[in-house]
C-alpha atoms as a PDB file:
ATOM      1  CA  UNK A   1      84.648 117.078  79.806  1.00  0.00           C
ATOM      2  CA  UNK A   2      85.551 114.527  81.905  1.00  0.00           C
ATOM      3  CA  UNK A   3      88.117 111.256  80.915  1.00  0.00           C
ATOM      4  CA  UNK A   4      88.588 108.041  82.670  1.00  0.00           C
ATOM      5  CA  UNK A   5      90.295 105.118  81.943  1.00  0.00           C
ATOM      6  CA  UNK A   6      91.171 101.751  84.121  1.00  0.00           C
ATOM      7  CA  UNK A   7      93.891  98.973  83.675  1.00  0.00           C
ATOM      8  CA  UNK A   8      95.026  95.891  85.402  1.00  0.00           C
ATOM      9  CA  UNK A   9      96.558  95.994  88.092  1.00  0.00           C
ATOM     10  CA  UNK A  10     100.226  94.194  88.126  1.00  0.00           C
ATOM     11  CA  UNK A  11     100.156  90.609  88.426  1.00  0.00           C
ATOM     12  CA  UNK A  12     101.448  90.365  92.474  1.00  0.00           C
ATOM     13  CA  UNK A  13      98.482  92.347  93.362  1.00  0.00           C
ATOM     14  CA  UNK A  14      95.551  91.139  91.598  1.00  0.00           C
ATOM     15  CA  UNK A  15      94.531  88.869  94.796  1.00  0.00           C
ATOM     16  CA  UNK A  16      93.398  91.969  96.313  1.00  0.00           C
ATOM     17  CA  UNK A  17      93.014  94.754  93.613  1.00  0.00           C
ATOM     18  CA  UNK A  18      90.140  94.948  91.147  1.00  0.00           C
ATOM     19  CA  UNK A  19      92.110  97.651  88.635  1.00  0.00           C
ATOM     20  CA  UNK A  20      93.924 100.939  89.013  1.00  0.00           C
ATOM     21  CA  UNK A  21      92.471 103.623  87.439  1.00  0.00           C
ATOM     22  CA  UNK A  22      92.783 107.792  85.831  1.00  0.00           C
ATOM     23  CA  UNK A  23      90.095 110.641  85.984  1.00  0.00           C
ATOM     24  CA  UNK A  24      91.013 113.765  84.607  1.00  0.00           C
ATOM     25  CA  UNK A  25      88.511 116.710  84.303  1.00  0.00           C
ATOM     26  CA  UNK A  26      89.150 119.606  81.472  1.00  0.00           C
ATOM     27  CA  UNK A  27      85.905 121.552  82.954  1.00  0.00           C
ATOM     28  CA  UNK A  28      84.198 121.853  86.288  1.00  0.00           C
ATOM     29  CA  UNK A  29      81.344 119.418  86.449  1.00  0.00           C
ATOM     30  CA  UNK A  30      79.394 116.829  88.171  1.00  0.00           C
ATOM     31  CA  UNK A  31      81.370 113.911  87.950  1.00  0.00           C
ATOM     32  CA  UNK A  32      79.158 110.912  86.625  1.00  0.00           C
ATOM     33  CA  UNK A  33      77.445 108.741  89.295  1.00  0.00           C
ATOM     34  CA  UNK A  34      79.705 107.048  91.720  1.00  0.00           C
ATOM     35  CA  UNK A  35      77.485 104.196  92.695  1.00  0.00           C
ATOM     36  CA  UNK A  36      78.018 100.871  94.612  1.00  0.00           C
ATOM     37  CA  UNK A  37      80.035  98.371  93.877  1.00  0.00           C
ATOM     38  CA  UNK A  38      81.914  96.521  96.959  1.00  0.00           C
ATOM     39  CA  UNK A  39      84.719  97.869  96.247  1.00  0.00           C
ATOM     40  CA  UNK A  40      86.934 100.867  97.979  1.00  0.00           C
ATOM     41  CA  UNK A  41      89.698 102.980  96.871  1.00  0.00           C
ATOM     42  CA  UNK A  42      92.893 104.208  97.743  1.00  0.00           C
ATOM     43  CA  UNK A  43      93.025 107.667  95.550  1.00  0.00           C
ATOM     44  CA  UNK A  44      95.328 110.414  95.007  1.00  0.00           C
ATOM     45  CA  UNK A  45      94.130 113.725  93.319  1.00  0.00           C
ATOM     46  CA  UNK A  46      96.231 116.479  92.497  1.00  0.00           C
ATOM     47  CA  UNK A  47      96.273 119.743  94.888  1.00  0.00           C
ATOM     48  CA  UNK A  48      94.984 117.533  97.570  1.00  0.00           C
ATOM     49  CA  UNK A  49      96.678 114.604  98.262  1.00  0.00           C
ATOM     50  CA  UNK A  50      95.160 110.883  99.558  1.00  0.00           C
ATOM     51  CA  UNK A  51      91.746 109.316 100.782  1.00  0.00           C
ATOM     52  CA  UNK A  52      90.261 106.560 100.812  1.00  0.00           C
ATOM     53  CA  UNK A  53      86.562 106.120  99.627  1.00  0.00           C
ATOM     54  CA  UNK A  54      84.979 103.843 101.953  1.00  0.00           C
ATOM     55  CA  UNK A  55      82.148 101.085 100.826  1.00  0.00           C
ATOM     56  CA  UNK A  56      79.115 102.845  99.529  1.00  0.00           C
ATOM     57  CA  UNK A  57      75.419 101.873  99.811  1.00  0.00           C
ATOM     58  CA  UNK A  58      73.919 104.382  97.680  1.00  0.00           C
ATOM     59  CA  UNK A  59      75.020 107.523  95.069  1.00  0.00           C
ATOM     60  CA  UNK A  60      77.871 109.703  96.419  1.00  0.00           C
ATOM     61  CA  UNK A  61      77.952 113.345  95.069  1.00  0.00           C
ATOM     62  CA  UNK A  62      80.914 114.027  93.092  1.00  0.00           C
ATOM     63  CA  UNK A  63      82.130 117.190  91.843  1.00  0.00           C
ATOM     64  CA  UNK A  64      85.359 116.994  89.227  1.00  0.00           C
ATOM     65  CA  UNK A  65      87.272 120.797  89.485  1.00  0.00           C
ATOM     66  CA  UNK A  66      88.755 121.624  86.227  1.00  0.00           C
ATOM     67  CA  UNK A  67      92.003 120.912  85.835  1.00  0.00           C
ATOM     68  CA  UNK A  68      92.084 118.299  88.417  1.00  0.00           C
ATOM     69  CA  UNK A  69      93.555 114.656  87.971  1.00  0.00           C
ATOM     70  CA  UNK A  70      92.379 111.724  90.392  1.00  0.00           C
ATOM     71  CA  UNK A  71      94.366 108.264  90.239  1.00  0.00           C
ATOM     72  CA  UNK A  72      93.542 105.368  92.271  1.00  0.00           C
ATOM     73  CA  UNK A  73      93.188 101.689  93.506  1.00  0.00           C
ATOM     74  CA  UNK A  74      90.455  99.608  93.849  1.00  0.00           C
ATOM     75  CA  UNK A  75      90.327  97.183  96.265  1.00  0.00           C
ATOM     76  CA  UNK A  76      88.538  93.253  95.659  1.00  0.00           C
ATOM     77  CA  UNK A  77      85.504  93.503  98.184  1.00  0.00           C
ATOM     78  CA  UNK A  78      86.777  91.158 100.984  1.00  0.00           C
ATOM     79  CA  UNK A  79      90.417  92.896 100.769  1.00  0.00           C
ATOM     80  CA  UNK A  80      90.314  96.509 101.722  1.00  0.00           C
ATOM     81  CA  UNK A  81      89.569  95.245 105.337  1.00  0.00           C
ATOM     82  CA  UNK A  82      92.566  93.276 106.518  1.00  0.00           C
ATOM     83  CA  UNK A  83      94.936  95.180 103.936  1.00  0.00           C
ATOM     84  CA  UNK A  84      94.278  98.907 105.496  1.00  0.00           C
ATOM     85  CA  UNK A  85      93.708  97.240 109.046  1.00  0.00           C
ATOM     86  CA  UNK A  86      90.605  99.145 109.483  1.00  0.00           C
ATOM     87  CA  UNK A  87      86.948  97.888 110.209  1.00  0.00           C
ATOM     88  CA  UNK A  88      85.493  99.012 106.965  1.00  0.00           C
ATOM     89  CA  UNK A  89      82.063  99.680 108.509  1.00  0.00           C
ATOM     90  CA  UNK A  90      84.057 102.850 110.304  1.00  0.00           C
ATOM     91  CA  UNK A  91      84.335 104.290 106.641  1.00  0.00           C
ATOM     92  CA  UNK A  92      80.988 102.849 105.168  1.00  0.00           C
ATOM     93  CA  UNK A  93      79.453 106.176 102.920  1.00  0.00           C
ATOM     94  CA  UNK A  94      82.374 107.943 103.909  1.00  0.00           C
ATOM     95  CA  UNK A  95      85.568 109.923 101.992  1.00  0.00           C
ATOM     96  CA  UNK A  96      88.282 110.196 104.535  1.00  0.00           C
ATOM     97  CA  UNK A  97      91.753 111.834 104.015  1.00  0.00           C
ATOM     98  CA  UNK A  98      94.432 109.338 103.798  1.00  0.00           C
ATOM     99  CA  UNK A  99      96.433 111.153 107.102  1.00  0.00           C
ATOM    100  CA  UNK A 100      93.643 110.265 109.615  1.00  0.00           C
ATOM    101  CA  UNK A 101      94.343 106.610 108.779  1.00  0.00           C
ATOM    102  CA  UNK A 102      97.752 106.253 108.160  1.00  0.00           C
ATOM    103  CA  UNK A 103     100.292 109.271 108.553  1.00  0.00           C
ATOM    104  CA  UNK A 104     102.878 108.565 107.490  1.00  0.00           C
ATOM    105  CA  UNK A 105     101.840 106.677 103.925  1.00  0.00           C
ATOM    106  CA  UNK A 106     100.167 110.467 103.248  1.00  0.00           C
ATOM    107  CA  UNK A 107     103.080 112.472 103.775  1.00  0.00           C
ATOM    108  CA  UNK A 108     104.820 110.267 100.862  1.00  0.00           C
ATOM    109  CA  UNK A 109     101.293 111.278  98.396  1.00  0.00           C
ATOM    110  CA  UNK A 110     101.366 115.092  98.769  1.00  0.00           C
ATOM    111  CA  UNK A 111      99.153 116.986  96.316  1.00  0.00           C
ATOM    112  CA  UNK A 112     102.051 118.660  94.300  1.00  0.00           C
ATOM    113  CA  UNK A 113     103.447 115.107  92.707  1.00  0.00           C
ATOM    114  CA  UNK A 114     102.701 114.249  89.385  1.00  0.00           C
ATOM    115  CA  UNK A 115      99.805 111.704  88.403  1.00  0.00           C
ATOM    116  CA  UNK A 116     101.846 109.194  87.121  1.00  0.00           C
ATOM    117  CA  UNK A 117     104.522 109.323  90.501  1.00  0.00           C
ATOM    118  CA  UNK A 118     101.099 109.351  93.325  1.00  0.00           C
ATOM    119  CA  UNK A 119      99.988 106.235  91.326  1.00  0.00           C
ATOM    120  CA  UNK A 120     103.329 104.220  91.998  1.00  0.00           C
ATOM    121  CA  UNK A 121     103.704 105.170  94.852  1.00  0.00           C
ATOM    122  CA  UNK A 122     100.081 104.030  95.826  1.00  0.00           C
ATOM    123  CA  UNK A 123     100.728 100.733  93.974  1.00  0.00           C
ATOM    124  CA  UNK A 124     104.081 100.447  95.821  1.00  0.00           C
ATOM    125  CA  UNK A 125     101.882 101.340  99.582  1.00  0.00           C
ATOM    126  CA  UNK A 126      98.494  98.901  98.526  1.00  0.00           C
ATOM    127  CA  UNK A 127     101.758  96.063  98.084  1.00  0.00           C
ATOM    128  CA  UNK A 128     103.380  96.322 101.290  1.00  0.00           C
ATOM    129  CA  UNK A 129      99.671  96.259 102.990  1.00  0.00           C
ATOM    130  CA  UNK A 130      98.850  93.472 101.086  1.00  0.00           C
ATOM    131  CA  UNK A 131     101.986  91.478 101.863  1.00  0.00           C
ATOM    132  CA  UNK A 132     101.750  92.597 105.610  1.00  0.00           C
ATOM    133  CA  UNK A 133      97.916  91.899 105.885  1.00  0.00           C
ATOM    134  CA  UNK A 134      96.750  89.076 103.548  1.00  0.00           C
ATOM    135  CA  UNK A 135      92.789  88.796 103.109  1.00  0.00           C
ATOM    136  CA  UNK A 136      90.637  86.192 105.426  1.00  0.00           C
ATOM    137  CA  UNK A 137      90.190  83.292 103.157  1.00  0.00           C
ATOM    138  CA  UNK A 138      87.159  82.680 104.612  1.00  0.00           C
ATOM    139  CA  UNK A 139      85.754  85.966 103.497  1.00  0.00           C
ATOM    140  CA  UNK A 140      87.377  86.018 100.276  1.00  0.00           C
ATOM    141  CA  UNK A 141      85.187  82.672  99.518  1.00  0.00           C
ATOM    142  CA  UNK A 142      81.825  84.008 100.701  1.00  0.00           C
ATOM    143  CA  UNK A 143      82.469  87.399  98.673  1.00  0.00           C
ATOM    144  CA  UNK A 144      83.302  84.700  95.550  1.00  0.00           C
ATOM    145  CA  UNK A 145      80.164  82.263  96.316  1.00  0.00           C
ATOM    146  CA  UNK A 146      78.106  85.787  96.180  1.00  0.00           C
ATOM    147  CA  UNK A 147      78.713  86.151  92.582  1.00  0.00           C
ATOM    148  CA  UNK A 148      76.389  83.119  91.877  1.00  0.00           C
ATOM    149  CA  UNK A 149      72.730  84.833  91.412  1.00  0.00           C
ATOM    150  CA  UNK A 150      71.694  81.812  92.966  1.00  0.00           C
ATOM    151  CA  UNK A 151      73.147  81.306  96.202  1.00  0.00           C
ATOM    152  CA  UNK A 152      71.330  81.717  99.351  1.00  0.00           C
ATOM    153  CA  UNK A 153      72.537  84.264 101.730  1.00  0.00           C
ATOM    154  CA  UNK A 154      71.687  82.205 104.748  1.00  0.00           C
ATOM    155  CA  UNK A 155      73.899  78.717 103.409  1.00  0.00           C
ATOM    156  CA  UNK A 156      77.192  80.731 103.531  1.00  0.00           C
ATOM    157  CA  UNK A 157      77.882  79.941 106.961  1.00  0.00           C
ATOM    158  CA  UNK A 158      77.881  76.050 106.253  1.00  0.00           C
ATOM    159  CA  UNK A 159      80.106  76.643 103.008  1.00  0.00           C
ATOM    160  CA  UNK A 160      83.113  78.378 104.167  1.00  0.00           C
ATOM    161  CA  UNK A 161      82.593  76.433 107.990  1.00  0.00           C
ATOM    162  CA  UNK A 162      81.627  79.330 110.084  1.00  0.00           C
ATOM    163  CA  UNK A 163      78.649  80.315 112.337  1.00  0.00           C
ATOM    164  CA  UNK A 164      76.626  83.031 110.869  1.00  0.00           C
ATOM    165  CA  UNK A 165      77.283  85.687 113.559  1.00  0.00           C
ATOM    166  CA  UNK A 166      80.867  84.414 112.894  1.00  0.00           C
ATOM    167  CA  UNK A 167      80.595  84.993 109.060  1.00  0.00           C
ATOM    168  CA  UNK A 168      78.613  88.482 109.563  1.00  0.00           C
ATOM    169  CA  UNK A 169      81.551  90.038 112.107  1.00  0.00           C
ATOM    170  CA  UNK A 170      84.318  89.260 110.088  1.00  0.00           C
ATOM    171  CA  UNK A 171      82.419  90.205 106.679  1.00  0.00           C
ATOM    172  CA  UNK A 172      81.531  93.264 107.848  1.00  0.00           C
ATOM    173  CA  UNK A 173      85.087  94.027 109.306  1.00  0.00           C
ATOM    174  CA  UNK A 174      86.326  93.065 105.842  1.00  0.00           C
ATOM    175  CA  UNK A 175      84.041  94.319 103.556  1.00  0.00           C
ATOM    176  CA  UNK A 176      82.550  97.077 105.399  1.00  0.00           C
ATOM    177  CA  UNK A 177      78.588  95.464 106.042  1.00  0.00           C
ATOM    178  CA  UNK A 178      76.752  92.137 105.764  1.00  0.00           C
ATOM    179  CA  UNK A 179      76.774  89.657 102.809  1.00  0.00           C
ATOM    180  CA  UNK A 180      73.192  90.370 102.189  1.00  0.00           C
ATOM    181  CA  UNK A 181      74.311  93.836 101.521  1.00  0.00           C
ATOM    182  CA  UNK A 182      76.956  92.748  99.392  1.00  0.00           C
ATOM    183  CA  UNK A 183      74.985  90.392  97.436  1.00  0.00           C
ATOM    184  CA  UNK A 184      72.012  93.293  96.431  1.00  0.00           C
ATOM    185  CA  UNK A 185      75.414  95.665  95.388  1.00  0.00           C
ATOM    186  CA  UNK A 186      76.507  92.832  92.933  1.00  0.00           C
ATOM    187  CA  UNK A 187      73.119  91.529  91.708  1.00  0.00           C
ATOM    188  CA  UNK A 188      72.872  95.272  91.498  1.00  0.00           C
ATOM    189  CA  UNK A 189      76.050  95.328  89.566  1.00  0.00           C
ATOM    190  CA  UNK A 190      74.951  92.546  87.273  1.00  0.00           C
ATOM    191  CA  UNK A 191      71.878  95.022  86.003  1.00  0.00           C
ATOM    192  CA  UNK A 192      74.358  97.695  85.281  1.00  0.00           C
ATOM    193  CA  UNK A 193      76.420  95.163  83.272  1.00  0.00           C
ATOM    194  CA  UNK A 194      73.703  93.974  81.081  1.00  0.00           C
ATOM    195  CA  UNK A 195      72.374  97.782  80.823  1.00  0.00           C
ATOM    196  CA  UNK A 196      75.843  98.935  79.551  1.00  0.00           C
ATOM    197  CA  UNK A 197      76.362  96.163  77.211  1.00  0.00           C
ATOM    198  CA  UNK A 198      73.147  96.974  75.844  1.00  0.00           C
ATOM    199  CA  UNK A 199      72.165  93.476  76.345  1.00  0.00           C
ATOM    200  CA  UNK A 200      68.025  92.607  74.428  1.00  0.00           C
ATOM    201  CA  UNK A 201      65.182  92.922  76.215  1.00  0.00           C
ATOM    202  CA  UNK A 202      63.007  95.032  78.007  1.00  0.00           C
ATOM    203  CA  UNK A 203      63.708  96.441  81.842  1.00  0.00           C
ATOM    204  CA  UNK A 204      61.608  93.256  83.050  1.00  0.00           C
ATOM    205  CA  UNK A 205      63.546  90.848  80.920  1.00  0.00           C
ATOM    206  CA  UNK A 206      67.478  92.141  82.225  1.00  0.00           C
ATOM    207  CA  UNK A 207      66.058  91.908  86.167  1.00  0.00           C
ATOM    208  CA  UNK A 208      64.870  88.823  85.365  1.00  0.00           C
ATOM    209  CA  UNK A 209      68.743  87.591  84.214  1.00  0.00           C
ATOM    210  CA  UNK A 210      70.216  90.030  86.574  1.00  0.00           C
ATOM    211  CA  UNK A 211      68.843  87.662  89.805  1.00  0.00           C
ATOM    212  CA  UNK A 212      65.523  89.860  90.405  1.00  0.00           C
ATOM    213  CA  UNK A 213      62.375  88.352  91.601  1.00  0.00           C
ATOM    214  CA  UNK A 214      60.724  90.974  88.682  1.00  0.00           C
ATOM    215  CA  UNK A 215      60.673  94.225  87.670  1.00  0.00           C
ATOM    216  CA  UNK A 216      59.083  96.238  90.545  1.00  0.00           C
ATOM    217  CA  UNK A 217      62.140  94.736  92.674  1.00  0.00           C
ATOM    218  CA  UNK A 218      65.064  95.748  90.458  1.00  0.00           C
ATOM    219  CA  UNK A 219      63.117  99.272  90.844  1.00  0.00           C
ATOM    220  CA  UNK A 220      62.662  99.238  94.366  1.00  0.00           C
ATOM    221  CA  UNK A 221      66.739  98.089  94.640  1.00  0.00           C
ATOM    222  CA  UNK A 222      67.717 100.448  91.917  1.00  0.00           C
ATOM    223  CA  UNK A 223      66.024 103.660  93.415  1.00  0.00           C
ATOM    224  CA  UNK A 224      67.945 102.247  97.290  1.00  0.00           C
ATOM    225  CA  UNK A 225      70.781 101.803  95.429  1.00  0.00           C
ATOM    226  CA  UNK A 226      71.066 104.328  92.477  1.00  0.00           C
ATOM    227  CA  UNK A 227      68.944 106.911  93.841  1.00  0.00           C
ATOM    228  CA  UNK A 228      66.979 106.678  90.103  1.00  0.00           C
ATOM    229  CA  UNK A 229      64.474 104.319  89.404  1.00  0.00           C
ATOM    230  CA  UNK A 230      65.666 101.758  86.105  1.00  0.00           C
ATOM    231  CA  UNK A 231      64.641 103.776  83.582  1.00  0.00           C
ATOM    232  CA  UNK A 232      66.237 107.506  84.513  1.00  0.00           C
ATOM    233  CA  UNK A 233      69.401 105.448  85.494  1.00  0.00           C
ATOM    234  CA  UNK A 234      69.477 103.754  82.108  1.00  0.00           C
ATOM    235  CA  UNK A 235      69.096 107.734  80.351  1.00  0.00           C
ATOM    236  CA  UNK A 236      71.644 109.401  83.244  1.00  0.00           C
ATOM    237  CA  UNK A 237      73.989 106.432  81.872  1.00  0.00           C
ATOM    238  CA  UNK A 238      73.416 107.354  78.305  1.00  0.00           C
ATOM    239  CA  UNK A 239      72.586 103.612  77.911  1.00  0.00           C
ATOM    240  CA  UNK A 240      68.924 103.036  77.785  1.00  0.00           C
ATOM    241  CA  UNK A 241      67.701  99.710  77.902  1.00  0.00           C
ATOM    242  CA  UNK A 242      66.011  98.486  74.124  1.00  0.00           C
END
């Protein structure tokens, strides 16, 4: 069995931090799909120590060990960039232990502390970065504009007053690839959200209000995305659609 729970984050830190969060695992088990969001995380788990999981474009693997206890700290798409001082792309699909990336922050996380100590201390480390390294407003605005299902990829540019080879460096720097990337993860999201809430209507009807052109896309994006077409995603969930 497998438990996780996520909170706020405290209120100087919710510019850049989407929640902190607690996975504990009483059995050895496939974890349950880790899929994208935008997001990346500083974590701690216990025996091990810190990493950070970079931005993902498809399903990672994950394997809980019994016993073990993961904490973390997810970082707003647009933030995890300029806060770790890192090109994200360098860590896109990839886990990477916290000591090839900053030293001396992972001798103060060793594996042996307790869950509740690695977690302030990685709130107290994600509040210096932010302080030191404050997101590109520019970026922060195009990651907010992408929320709408209907803006255009290609008007960003004019919106925040930036080229588009201008907007695409420093968006990938920051968020770890391209808007149009980011926009298919949250329209992508969006699915999920109405899936989980068990919102009415058939898989055509939720891509439909999710921002998909019709069904066969949201399968086509869901199978890039989730590795499952709609349907098997909906039952590996435990959530399928009505």
């Amino acid at each position: 069995m497998t438990t996780y729970a996520e909170w706020p984050p405290p209120a100087p830190l919710r510019g850049a931090v989407v929640c902190l969060w607690r996975r504990r695992a009483t059995e050895t088990r496939r974890a349950a799909l880790v899929l994208p969001d935008g997001c990346v995380d500083l974590i701690w788990e216990s025996d091990r120590g810190a990493f950070l999981a970079g931005p993902d474009t498809g399903p990672m693997p994950a394997v809980m060990t019994a016993g073990r206890t993961l904490v973390g700290v997810r970082l707003r798409p647009g933030a995890g960039g300029p806060l770790l001082g890192l090109p994200l792309d360098e860590v896109r699909d990839r886990r990477v232990d916290l000591v090839d990336l900053r030293p001396a922050a992972a001798r103060r996380l060793p594996g042996m502390l307790s869950p509740a100590e690695a977690l302030d201390r990685l709130v107290t480390l994600t509040g210096a970065l932010a302080g030191e390294r404050p997101p590109d407003p520019a970026t922060l605005e195009s990651v907010r504009l992408l929320h709408d299902p209907r803006v255009r990829v290609h008007e960003l540019g004019s919106h925040v007053g930036l080229g588009d080879r201008q907007l695409r460096r420093r968006f990938t720097a920051a968020v770890g690839y391209g808007p149009k990337t980011l926009h298919r993860v949250l329209r992508f999201r969006r699915f999920l959200g109405l899936l989980e809430r068990a919102a009415p209507g058939g898989l055509g009807e939720l891509a439909l209000r999710a921002g998909y052109a019709d069904q066969a896309h949201l399968s086509r994006e869901t199978v890039q995305l989730a590795g499952l077409p709609p349907a098997a995603l909906a039952r590996e969930l435990g959530v399928p659609p009505g």
